[in-house]
Protein backbone atom coordinates (compact mmCIF):
# COMPACT_ATOMS: atom_id res chain seq x y z
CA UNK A 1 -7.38 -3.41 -1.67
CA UNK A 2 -3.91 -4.81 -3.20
CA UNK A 3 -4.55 -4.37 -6.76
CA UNK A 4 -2.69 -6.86 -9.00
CA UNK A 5 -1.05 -4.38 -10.48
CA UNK A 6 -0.71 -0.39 -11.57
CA UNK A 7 -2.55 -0.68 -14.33
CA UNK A 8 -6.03 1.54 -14.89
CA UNK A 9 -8.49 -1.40 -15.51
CA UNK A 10 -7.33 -3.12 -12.41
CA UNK A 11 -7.01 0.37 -10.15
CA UNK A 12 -10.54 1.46 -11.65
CA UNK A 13 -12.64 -1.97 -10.89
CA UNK A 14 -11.20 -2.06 -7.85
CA UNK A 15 -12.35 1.75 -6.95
CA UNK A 16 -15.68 0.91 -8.89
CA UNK A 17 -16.23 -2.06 -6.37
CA UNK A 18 -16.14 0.26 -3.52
CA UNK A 19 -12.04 -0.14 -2.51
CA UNK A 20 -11.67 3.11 -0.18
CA UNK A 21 -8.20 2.41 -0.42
CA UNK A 22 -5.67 1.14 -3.08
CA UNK A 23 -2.69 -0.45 -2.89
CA UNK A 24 -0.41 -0.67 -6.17
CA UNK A 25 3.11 -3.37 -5.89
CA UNK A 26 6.02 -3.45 -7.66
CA UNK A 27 6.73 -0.40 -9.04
CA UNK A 28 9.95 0.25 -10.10
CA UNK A 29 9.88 4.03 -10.39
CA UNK A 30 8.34 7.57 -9.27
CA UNK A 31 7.16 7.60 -13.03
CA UNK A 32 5.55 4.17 -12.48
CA UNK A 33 4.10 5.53 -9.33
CA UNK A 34 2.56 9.02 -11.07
CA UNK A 35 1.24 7.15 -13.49
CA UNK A 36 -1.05 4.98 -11.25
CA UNK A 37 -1.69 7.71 -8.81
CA UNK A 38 -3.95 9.04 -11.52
CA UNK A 39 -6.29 6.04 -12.09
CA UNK A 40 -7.13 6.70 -8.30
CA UNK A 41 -9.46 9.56 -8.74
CA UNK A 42 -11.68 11.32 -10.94
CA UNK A 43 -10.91 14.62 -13.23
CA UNK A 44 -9.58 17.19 -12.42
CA UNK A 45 -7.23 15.70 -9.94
CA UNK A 46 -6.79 11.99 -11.78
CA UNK A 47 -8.06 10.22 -14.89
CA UNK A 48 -10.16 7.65 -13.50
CA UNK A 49 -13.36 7.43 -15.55
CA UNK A 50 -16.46 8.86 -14.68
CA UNK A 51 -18.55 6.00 -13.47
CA UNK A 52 -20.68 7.19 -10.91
CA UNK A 53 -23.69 4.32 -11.11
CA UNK A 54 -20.91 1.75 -9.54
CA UNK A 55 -21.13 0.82 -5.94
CA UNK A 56 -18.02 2.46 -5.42
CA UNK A 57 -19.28 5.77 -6.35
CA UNK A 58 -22.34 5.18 -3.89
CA UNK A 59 -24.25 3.35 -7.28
CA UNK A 60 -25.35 6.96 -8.72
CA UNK A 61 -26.81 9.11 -5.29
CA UNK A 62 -23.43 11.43 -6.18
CA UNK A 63 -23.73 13.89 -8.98
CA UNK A 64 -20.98 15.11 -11.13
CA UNK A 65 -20.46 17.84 -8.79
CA UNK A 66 -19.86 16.19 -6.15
CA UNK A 67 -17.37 13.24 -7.57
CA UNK A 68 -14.67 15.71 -5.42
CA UNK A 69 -15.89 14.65 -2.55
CA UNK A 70 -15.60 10.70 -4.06
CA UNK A 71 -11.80 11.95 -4.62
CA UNK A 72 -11.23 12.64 -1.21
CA UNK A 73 -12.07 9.53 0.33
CA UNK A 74 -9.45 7.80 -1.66
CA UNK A 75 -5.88 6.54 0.09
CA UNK A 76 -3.45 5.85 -2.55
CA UNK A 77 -0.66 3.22 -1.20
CA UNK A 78 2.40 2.66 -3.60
CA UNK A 79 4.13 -0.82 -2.28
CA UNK A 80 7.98 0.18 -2.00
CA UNK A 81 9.60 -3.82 -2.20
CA UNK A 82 12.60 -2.91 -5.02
CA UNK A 83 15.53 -1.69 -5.54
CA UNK A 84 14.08 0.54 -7.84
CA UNK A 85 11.27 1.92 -5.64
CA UNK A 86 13.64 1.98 -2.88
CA UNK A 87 16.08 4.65 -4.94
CA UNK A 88 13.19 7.38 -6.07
CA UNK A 89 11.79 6.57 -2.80
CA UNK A 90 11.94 10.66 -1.98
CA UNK A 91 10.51 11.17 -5.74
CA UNK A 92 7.61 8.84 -4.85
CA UNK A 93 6.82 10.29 -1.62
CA UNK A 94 6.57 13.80 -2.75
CA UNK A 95 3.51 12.69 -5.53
CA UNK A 96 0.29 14.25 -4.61
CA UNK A 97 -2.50 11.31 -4.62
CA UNK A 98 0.64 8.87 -2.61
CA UNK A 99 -0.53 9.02 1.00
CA UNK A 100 1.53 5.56 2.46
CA UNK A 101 4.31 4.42 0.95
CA UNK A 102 4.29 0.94 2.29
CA UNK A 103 7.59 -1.89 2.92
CA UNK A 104 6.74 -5.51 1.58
CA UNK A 105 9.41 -6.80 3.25
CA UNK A 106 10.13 -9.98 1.73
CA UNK A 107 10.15 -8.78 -1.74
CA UNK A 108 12.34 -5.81 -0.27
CA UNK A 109 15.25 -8.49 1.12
CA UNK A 110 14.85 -10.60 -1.54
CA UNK A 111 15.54 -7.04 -4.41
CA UNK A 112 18.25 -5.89 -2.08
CA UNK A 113 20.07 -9.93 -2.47
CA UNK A 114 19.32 -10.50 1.31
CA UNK A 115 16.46 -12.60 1.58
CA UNK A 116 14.47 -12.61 4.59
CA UNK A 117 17.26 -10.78 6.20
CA UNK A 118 15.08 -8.62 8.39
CA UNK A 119 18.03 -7.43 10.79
CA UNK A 120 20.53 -6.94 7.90
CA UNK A 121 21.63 -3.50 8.14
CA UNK A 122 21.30 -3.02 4.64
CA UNK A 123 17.26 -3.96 5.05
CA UNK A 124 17.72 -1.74 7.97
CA UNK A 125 19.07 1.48 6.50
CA UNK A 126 16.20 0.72 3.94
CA UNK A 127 13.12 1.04 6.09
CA UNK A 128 15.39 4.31 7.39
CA UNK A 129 14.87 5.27 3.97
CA UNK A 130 11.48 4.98 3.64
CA UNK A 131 10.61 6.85 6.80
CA UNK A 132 12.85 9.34 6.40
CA UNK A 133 11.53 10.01 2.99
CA UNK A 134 7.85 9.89 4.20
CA UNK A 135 8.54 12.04 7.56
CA UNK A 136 9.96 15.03 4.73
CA UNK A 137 6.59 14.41 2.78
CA UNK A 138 4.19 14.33 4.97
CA UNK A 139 3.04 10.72 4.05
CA UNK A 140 2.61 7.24 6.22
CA UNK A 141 5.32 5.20 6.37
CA UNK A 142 3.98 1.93 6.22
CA UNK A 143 4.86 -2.12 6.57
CA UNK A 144 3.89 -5.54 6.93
CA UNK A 145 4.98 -7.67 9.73
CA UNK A 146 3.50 -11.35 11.00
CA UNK A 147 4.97 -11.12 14.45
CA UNK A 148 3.45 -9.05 16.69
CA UNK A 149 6.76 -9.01 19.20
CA UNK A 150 8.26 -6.63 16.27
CA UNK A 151 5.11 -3.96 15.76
CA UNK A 152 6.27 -1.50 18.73
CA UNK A 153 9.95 -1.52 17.15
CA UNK A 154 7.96 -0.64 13.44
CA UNK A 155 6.52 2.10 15.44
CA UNK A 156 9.86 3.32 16.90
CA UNK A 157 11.35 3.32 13.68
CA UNK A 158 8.48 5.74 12.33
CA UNK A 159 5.98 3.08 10.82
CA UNK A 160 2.65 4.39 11.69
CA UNK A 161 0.42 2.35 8.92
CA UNK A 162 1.26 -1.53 10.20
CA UNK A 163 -0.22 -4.19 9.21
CA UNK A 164 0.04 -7.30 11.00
CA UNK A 165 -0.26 -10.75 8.98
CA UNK A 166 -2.66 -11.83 6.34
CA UNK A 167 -5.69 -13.87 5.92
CA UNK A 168 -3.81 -17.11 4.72
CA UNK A 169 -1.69 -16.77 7.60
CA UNK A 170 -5.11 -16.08 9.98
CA UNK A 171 -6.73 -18.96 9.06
CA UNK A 172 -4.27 -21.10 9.40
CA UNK A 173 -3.56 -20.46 12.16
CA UNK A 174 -7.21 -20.76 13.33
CA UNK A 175 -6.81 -24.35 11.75
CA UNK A 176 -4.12 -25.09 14.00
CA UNK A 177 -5.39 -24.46 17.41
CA UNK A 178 -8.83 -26.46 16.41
CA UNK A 179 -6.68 -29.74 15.73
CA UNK A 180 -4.45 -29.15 18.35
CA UNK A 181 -7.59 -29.01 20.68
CA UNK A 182 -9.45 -31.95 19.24
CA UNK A 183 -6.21 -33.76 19.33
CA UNK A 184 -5.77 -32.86 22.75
């Protein structure tokens, strides 16, 4: 789940409503990025609080000893789409709890002043970045894309966490080919 922000009372509901998976945008900074790493799981390895009746936590069948195993389970996902991600990018991918660091590509252009400039090779030597960073950590490199033409160059590049367009895009989509067959 892409949580509005890094914040604890977004990360935790969002773990407390069952999210396997969290996904934290716009951070600016490894320190940004430790910080929310630690709302994603529960003492000793985080600071998420011990809520263990929430359907996220299996609504209480888990005792206290076993909230490791809860911890486990979790993928943490730090969005890199700035400038200022893009710089500690090494820093970021060395935290323990960061297991994808993950390209939003249009906020990425748009911080590096090259919007939607997806063959730019200063976008380019970017997602080289990223990889190259992940690939030293032992972490997914990971992006967005809407065109799947482009996924096998992702995976090339070192991408192995891709995902491919959105539910807006989806069901609009959808929306299109049932007019365009009742039109037709």
């Amino acid at each position: 789940m892409r949580v509005q922000s890094g914040e604890r009372i977004k990360v935790g509901r969002a773990l407390d409503m069952g999210a396997r998976g969290i996904m934290v945008p716009r951070l600016e900074s490894a320190e940004q990025a430790r910080e929310a790493v630690t709302f994603l799981r529960y003492p000793p390895d985080g600071i998420r609080g011990v809520a263990t009746r929430v359907r996220g936590a299996g609504l209480g069948v888990v005792s206290h000893p076993e909230v490791k195993r809860l911890n486990e389970r979790v993928v943490g996902i730090i969005q890199i789409e700035s400038t200022g991600g893009l710089r500690e990018v090494d820093e970021i991918a060395a935290l323990d709890g960061v297991d994808v660091l993950f390209v939003g590509p249009a906020d990425l252009s748009h911080s590096l002043g090259i919007p939607g400039q997806f063959q730019h090779p200063d976008y380019l030597a970017a997602l080289d970045r990223v990889v190259a960073a992940c690939r030293a950590h032992g972490k997914a490199a990971g992006i967005l894309v809407y065109d799947t033409a482009v996924v096998p160059r992702h995976l090339e590049l070192g991408f192995t966490f891709v995902g491919i367009g959105s539910d807006g895009l989806f069901v609009a989509d959808g929306a299109n080919r049932f007019f365009a067959a009742v039109r037709g």
